[in-house]
PDB file of N, CA and C in Angstrom:
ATOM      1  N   UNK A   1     189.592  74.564  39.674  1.00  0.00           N
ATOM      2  CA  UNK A   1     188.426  73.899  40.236  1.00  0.00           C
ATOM      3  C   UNK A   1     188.190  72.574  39.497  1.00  0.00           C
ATOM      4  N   UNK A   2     187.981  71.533  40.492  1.00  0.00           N
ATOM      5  CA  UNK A   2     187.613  70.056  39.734  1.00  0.00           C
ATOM      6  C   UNK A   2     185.922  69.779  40.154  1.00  0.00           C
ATOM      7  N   UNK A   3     185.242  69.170  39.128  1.00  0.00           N
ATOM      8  CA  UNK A   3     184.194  68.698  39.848  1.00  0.00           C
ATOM      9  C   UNK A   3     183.888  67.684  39.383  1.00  0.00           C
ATOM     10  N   UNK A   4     183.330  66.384  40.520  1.00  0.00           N
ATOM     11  CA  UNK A   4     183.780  64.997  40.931  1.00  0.00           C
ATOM     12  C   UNK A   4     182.085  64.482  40.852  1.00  0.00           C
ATOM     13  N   UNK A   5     181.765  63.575  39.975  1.00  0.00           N
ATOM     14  CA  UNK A   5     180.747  62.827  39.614  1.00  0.00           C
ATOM     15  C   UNK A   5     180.494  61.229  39.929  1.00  0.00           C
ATOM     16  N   UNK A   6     180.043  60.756  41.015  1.00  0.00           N
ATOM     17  CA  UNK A   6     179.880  59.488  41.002  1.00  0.00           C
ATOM     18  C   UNK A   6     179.100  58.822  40.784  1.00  0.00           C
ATOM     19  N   UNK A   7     179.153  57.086  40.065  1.00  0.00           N
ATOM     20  CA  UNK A   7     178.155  56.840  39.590  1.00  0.00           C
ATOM     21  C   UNK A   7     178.170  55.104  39.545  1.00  0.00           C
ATOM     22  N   UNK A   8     177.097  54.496  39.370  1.00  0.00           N
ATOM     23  CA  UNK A   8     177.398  52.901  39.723  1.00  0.00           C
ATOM     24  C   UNK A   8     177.009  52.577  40.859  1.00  0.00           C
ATOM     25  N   UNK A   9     176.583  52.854  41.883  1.00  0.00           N
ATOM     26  CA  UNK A   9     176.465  52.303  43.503  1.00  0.00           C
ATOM     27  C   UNK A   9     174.698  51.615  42.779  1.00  0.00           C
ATOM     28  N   UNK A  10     174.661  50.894  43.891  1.00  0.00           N
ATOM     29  CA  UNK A  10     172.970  50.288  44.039  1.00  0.00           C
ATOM     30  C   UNK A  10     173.113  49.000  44.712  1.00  0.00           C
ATOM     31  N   UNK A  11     171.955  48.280  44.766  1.00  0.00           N
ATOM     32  CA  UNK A  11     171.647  47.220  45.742  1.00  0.00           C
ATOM     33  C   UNK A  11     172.237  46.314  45.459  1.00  0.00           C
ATOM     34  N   UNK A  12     173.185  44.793  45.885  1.00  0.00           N
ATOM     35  CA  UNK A  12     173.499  44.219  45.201  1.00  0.00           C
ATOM     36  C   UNK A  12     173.665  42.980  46.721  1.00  0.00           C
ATOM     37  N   UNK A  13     173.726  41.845  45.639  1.00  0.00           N
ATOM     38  CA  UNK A  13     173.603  40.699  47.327  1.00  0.00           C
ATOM     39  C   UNK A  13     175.149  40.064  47.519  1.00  0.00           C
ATOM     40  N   UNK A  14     175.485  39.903  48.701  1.00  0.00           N
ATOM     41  CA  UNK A  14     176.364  39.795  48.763  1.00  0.00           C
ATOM     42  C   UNK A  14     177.426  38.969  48.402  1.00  0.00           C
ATOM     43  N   UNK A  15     178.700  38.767  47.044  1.00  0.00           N
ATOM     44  CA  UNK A  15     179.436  38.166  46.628  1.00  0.00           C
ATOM     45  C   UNK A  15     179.486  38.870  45.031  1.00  0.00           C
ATOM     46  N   UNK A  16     178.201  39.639  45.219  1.00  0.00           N
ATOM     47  CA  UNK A  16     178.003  40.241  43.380  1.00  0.00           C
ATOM     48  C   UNK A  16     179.172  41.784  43.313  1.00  0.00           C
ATOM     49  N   UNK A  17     178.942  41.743  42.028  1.00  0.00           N
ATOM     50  CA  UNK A  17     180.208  42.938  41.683  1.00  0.00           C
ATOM     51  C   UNK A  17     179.551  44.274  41.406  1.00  0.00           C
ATOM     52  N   UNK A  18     180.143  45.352  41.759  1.00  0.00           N
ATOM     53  CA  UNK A  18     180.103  46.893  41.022  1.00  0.00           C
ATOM     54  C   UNK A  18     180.776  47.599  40.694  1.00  0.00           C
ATOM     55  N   UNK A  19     180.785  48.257  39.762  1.00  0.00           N
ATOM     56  CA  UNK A  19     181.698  49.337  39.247  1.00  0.00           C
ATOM     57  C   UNK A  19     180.969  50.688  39.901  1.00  0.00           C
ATOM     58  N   UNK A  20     182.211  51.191  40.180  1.00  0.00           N
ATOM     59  CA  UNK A  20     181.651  52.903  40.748  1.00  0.00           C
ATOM     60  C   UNK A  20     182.548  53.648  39.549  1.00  0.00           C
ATOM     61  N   UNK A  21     181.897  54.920  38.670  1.00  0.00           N
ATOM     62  CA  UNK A  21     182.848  55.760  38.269  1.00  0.00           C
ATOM     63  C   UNK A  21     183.074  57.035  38.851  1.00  0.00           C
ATOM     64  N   UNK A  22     184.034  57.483  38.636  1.00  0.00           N
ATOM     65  CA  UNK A  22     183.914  59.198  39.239  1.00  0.00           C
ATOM     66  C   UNK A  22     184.458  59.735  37.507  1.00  0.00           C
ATOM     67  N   UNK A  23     183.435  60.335  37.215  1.00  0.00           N
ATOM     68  CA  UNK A  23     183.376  61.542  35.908  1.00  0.00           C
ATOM     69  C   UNK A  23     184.447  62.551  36.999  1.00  0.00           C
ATOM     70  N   UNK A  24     185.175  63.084  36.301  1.00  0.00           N
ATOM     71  CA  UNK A  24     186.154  64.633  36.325  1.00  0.00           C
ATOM     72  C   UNK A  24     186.095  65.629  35.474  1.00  0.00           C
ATOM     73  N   UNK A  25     185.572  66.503  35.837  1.00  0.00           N
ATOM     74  CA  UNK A  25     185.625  68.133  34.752  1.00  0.00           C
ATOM     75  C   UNK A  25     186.424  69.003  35.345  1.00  0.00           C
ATOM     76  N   UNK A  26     187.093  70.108  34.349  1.00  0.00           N
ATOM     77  CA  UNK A  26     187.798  71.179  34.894  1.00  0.00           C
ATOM     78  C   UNK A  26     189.123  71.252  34.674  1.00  0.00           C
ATOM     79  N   UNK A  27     190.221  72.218  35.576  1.00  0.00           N
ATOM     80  CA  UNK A  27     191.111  72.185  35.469  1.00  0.00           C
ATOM     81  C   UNK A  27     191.974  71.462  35.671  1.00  0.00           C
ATOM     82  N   UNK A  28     192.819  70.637  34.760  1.00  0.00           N
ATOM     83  CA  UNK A  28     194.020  69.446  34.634  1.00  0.00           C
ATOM     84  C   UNK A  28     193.330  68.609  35.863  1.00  0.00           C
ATOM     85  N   UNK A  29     192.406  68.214  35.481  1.00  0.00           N
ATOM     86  CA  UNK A  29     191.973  66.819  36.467  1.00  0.00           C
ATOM     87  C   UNK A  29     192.337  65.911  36.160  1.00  0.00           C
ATOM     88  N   UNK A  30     192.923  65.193  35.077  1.00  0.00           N
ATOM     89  CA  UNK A  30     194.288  64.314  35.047  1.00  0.00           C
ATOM     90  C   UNK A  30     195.420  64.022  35.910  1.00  0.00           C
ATOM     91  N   UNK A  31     195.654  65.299  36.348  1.00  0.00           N
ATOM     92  CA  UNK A  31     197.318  65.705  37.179  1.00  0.00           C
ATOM     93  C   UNK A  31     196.659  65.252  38.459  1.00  0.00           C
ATOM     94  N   UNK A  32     195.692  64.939  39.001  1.00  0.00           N
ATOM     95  CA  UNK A  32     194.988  64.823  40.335  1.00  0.00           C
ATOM     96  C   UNK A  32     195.377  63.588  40.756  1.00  0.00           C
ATOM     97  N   UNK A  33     195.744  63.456  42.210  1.00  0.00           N
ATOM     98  CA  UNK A  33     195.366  61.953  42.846  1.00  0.00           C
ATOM     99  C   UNK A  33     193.699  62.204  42.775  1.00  0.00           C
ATOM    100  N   UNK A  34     193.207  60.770  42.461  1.00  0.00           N
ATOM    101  CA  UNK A  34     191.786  60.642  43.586  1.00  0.00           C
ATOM    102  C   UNK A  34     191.720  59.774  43.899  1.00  0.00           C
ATOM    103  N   UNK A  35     191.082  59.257  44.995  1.00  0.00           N
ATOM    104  CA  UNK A  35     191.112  58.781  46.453  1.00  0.00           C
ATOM    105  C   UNK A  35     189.058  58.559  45.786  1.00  0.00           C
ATOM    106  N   UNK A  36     189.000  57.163  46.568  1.00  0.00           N
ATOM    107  CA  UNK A  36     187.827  56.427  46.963  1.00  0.00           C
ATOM    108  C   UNK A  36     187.771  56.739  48.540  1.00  0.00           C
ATOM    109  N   UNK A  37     186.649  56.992  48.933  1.00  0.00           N
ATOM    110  CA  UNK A  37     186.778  56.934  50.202  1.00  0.00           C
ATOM    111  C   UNK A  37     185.108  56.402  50.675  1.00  0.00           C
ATOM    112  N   UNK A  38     184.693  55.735  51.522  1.00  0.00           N
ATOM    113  CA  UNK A  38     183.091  55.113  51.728  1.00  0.00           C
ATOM    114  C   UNK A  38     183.423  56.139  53.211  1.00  0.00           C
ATOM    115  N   UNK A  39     181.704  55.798  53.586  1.00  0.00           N
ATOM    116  CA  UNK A  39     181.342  56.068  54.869  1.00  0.00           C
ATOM    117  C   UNK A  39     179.934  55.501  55.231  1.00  0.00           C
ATOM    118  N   UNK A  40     180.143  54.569  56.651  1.00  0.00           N
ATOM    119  CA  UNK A  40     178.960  53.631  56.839  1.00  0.00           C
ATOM    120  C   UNK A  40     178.135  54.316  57.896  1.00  0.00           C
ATOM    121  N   UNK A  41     176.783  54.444  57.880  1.00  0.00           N
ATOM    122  CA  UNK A  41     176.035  54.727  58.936  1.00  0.00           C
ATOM    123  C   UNK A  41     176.640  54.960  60.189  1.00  0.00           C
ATOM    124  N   UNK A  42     176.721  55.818  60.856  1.00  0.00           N
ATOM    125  CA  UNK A  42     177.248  55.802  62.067  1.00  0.00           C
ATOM    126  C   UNK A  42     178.889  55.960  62.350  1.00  0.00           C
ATOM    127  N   UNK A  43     179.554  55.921  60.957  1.00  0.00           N
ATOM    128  CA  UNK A  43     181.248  55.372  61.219  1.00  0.00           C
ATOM    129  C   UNK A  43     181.209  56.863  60.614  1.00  0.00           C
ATOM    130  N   UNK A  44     183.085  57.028  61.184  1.00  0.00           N
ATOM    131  CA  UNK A  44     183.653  58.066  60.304  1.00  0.00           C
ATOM    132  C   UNK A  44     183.923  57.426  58.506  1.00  0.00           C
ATOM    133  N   UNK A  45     184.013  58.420  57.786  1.00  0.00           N
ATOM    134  CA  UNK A  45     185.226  58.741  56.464  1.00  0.00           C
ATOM    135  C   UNK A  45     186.019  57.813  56.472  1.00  0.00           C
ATOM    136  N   UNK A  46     186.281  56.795  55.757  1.00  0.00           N
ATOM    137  CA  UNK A  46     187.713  55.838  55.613  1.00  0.00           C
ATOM    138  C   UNK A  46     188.195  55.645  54.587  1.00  0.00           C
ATOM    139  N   UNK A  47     189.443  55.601  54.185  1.00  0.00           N
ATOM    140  CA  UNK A  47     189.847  55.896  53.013  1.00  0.00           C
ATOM    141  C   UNK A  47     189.470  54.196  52.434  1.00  0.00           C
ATOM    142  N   UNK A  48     189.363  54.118  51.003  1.00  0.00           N
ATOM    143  CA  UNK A  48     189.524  52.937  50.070  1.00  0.00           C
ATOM    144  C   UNK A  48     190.755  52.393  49.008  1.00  0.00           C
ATOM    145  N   UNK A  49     191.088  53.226  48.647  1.00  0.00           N
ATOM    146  CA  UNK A  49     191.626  53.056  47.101  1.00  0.00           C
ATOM    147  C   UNK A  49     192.126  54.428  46.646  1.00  0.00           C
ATOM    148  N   UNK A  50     193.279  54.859  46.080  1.00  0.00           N
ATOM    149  CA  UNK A  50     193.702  55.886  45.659  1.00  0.00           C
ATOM    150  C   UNK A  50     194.783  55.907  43.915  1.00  0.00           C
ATOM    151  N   UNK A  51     194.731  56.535  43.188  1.00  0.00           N
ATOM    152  CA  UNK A  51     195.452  56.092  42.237  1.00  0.00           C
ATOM    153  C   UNK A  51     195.860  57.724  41.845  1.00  0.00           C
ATOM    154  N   UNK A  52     197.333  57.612  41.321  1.00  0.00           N
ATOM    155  CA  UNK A  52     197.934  59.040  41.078  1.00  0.00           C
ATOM    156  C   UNK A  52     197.347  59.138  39.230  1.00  0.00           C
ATOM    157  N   UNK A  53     197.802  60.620  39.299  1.00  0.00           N
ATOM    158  CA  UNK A  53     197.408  61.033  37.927  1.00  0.00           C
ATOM    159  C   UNK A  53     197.424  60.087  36.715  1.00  0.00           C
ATOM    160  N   UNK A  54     198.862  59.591  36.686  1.00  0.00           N
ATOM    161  CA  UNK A  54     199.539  58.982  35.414  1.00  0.00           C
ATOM    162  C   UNK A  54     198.739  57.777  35.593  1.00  0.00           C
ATOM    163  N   UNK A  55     198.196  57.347  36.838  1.00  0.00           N
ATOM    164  CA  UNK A  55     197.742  55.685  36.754  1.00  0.00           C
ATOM    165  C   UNK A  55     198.422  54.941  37.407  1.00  0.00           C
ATOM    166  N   UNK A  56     200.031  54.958  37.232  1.00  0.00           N
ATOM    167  CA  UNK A  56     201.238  54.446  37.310  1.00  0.00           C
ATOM    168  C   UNK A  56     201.048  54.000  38.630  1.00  0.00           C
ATOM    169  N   UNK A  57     200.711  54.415  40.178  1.00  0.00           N
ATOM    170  CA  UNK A  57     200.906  54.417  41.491  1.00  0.00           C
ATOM    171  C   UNK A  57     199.660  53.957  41.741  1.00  0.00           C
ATOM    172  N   UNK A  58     199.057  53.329  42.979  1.00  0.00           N
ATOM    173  CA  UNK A  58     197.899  52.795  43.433  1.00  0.00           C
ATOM    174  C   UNK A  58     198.448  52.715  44.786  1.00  0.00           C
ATOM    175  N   UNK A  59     196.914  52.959  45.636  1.00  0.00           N
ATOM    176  CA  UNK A  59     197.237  53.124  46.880  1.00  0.00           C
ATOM    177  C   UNK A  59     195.968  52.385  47.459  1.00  0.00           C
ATOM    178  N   UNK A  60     196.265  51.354  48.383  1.00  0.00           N
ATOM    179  CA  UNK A  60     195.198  50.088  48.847  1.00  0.00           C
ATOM    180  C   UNK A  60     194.652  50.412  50.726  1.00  0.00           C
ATOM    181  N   UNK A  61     193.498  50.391  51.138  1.00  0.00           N
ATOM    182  CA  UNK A  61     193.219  49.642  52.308  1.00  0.00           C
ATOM    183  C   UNK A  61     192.734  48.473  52.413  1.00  0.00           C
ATOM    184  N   UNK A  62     193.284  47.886  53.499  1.00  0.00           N
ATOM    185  CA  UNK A  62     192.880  46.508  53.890  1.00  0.00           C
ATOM    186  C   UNK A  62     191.990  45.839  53.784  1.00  0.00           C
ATOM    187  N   UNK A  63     191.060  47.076  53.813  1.00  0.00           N
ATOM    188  CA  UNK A  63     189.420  46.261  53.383  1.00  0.00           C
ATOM    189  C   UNK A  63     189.273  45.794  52.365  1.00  0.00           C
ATOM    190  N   UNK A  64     189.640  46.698  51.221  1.00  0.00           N
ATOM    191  CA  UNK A  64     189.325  45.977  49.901  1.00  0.00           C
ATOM    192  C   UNK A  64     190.453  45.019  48.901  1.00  0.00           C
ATOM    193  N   UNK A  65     191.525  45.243  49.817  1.00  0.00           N
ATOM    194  CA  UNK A  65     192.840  44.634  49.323  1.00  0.00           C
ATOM    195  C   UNK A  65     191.886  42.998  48.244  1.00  0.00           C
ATOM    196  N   UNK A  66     192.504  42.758  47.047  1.00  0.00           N
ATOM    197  CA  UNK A  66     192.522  41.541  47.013  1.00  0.00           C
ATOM    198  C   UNK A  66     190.748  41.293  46.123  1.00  0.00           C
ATOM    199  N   UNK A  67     190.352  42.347  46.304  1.00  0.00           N
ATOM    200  CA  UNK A  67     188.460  42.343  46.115  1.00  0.00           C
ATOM    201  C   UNK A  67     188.319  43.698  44.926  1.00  0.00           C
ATOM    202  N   UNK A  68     188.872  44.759  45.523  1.00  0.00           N
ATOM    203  CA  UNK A  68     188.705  46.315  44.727  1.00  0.00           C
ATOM    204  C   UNK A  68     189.966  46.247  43.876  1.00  0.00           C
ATOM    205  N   UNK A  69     189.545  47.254  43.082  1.00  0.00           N
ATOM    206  CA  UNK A  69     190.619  47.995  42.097  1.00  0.00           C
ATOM    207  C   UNK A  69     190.356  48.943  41.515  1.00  0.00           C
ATOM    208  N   UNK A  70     191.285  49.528  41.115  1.00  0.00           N
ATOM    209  CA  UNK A  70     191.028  51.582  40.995  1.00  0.00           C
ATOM    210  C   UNK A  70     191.642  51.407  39.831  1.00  0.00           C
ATOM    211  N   UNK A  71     191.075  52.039  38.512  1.00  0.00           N
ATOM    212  CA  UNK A  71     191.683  52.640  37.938  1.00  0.00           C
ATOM    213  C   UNK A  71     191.743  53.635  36.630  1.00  0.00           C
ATOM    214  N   UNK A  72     192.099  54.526  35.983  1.00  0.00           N
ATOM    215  CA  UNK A  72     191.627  55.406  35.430  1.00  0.00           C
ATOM    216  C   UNK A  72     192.347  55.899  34.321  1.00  0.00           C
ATOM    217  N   UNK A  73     191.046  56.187  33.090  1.00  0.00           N
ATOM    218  CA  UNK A  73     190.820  56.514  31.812  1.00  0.00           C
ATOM    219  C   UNK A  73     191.344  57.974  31.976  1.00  0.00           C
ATOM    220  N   UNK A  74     192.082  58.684  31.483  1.00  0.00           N
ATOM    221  CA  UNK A  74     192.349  60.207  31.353  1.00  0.00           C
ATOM    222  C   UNK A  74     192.199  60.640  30.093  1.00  0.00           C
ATOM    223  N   UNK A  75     192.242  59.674  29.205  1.00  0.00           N
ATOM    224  CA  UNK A  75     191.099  60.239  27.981  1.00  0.00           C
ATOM    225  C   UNK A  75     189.605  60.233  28.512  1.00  0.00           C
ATOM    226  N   UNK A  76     188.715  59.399  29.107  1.00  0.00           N
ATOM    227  CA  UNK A  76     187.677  59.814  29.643  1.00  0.00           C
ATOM    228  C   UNK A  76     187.267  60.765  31.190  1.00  0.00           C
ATOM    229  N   UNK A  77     188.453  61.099  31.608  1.00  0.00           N
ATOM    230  CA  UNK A  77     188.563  61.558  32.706  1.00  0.00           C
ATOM    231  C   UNK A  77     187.494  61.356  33.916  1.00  0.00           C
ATOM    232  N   UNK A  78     188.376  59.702  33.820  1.00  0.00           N
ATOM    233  CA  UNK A  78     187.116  59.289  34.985  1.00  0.00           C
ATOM    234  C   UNK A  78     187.916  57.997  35.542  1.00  0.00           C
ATOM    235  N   UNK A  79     187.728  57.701  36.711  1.00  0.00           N
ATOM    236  CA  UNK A  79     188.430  57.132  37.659  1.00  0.00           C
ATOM    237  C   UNK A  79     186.973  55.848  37.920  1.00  0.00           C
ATOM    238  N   UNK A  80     187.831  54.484  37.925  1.00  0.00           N
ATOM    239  CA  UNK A  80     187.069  53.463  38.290  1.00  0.00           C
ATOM    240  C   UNK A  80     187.094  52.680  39.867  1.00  0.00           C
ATOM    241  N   UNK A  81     186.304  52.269  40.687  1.00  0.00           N
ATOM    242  CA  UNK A  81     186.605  51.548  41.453  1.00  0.00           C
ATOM    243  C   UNK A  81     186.019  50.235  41.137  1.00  0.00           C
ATOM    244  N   UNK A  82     186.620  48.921  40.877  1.00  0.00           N
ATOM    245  CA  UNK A  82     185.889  47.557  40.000  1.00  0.00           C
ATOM    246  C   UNK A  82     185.817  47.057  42.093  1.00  0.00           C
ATOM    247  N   UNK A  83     184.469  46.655  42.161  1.00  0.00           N
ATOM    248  CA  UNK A  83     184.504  46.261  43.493  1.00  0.00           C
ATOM    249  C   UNK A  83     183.688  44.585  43.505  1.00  0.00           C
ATOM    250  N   UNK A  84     184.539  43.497  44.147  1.00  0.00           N
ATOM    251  CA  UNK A  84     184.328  41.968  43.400  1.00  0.00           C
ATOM    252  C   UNK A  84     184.268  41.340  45.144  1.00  0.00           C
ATOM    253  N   UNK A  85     183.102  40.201  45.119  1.00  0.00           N
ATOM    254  CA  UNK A  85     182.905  39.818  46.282  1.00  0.00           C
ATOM    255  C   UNK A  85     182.795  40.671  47.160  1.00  0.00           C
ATOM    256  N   UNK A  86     181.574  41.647  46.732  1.00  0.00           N
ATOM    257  CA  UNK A  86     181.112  41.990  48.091  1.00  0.00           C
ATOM    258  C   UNK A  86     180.486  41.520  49.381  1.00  0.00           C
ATOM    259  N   UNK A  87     180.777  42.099  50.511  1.00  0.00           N
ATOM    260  CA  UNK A  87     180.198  41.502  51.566  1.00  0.00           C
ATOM    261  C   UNK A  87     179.046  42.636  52.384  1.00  0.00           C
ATOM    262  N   UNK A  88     178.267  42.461  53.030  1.00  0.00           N
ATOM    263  CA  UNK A  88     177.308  43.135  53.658  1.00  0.00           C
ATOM    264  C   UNK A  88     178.230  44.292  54.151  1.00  0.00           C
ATOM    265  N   UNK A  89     179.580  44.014  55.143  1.00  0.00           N
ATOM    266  CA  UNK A  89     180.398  45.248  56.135  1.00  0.00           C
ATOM    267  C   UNK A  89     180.653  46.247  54.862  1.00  0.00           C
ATOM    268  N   UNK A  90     180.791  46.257  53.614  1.00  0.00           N
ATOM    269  CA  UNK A  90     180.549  47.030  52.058  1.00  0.00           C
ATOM    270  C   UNK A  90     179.810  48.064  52.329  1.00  0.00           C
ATOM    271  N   UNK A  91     178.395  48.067  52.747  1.00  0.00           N
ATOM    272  CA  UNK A  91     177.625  48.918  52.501  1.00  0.00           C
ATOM    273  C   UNK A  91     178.145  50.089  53.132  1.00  0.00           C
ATOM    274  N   UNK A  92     178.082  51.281  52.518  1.00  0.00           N
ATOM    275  CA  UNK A  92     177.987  52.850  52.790  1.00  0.00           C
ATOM    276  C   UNK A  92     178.153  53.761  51.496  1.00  0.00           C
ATOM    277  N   UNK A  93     177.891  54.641  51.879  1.00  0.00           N
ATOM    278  CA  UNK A  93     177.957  55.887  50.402  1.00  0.00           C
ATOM    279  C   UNK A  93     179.617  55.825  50.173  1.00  0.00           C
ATOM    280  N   UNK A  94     179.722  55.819  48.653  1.00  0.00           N
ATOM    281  CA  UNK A  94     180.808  55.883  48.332  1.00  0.00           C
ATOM    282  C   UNK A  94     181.685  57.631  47.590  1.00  0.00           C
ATOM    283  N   UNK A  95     182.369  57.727  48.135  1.00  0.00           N
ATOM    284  CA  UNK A  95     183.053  59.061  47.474  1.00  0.00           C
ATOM    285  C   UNK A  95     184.182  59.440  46.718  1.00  0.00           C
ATOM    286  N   UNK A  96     184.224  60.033  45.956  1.00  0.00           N
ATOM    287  CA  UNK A  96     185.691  59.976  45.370  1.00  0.00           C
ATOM    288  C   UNK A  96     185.896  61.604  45.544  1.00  0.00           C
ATOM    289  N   UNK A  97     187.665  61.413  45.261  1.00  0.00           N
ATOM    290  CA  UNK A  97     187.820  63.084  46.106  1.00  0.00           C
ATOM    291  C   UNK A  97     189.445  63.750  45.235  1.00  0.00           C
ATOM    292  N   UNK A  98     189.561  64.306  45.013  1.00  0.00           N
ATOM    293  CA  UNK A  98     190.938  64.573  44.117  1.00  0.00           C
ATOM    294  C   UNK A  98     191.442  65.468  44.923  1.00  0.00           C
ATOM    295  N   UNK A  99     193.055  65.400  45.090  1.00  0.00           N
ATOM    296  CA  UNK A  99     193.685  66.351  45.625  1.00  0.00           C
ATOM    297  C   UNK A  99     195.459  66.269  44.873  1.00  0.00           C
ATOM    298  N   UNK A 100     196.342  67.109  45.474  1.00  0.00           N
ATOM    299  CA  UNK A 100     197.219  67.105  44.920  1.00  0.00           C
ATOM    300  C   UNK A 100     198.615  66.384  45.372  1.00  0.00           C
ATOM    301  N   UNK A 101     198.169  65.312  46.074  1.00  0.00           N
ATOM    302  CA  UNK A 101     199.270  64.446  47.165  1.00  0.00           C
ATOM    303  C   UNK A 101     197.993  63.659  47.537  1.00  0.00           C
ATOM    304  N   UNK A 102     199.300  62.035  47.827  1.00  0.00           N
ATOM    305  CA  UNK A 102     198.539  61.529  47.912  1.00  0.00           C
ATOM    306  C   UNK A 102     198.147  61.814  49.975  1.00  0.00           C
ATOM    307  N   UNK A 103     197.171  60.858  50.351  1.00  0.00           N
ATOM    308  CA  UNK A 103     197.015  60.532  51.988  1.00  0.00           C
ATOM    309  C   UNK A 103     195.905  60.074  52.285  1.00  0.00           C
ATOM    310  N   UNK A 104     195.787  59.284  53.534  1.00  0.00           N
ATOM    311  CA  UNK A 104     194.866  58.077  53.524  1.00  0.00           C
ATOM    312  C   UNK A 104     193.867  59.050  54.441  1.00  0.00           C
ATOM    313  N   UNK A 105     194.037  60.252  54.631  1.00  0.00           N
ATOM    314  CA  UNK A 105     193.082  61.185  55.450  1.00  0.00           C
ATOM    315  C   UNK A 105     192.443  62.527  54.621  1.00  0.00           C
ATOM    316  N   UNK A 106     191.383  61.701  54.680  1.00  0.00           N
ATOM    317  CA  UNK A 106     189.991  62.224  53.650  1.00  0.00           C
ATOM    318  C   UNK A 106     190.512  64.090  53.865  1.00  0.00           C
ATOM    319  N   UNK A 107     190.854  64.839  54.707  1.00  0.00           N
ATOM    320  CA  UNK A 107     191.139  66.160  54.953  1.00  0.00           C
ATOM    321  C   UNK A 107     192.220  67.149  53.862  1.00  0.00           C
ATOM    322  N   UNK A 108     193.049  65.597  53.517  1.00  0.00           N
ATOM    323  CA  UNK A 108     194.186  66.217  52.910  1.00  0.00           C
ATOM    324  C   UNK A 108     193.713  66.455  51.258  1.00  0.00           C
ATOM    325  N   UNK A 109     192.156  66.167  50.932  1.00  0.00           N
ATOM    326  CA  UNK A 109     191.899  66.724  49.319  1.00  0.00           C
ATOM    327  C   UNK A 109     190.589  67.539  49.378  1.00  0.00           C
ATOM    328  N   UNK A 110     190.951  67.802  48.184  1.00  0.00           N
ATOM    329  CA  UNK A 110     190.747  69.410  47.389  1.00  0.00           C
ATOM    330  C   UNK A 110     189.081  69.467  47.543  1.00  0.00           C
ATOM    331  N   UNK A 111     188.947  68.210  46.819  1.00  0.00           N
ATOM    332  CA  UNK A 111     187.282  68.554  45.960  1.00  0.00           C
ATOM    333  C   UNK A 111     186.769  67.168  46.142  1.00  0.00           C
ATOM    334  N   UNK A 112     185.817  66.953  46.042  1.00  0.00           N
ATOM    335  CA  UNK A 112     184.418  65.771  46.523  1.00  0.00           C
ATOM    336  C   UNK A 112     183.313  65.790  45.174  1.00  0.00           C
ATOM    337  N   UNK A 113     182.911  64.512  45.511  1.00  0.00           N
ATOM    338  CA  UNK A 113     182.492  64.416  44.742  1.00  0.00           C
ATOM    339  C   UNK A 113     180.723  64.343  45.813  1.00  0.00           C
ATOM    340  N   UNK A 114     179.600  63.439  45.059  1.00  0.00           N
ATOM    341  CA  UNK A 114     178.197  63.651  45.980  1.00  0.00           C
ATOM    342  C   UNK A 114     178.118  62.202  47.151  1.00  0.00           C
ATOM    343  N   UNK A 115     178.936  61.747  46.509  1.00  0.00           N
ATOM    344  CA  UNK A 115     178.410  60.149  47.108  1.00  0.00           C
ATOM    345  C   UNK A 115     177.498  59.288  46.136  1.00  0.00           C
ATOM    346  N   UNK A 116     177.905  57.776  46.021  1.00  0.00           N
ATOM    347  CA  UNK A 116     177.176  56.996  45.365  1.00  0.00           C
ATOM    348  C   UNK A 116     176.345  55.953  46.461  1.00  0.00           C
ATOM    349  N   UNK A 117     175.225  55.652  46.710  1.00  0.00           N
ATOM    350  CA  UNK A 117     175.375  54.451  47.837  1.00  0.00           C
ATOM    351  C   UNK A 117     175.474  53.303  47.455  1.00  0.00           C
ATOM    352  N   UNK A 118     175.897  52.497  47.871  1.00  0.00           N
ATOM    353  CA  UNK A 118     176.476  50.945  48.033  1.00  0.00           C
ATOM    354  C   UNK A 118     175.610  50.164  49.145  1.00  0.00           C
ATOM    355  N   UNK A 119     175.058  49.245  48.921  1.00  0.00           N
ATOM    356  CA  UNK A 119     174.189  48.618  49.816  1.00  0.00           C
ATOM    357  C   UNK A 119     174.170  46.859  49.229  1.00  0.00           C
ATOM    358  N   UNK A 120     174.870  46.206  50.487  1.00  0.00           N
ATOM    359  CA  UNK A 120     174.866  45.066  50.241  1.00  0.00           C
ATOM    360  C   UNK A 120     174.111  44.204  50.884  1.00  0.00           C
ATOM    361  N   UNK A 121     173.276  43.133  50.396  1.00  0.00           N
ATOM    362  CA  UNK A 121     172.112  42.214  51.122  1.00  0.00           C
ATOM    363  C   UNK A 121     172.972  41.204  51.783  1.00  0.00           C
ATOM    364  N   UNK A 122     172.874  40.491  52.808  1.00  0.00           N
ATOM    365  CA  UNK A 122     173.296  39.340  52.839  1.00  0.00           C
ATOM    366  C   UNK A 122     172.658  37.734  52.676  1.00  0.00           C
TER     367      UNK A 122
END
């Protein structure tokens, strides 16, 4: 069992930066992919950002290509998303999710975390 802590979301205007963390407890939550994933009012689940255990691998969507970056402490067992020039289409609760492979479909992992929200002014 992993359990997935997020933290960092809040109001911010649009072009300003946030860090989201996801805290990890439990069993070999190191060995885990986790996966960023948002969800906006009204939209489905879309994946963000994914990074494998070792760190070594990173996995991008289009949205944040170029703006986000993932990446993670396994001495602190906690996974970062650094998110730079935000824009208003940004806003939704953010999630992080660990599973044991990677995939850009929120279904294919294990454990969740609560959601952080993200809300951008324009």
């Amino acid at each position: 069992q992993v359990q997935l802590v997020e933290s960092g979301g809040g109001l911010v205007q649009a072009g300003d930066s946030l860090r989201l963390s996801c805290a990890a407890s439990g069993r070999t939550s190191s060995t885990y992919i986790v996966g960023w994933f948002r969800q906006a009012p009204g939209k489905e689940r879309e994946f963000v950002q994914a990074i494998s255990g070792s760190g070594s691998t990173t996995y991008y969507a289009a949205s944040g290509k170029g703006r986000f970056t993932i990446s993670r402490d396994n001495a602190k067992n906690t996974v970062y998303l650094q998110m730079n020039s935000l824009k208003p289409e940004d806003t939704a609760v953010y999630y992080c999710a660990a599973g044991s492979v990677f995939a850009f479909k929120d279904s294919a992992y294990d454990y969740w975390g609560q959601g952080t929200q993200v809300t951008v002014s324009s």
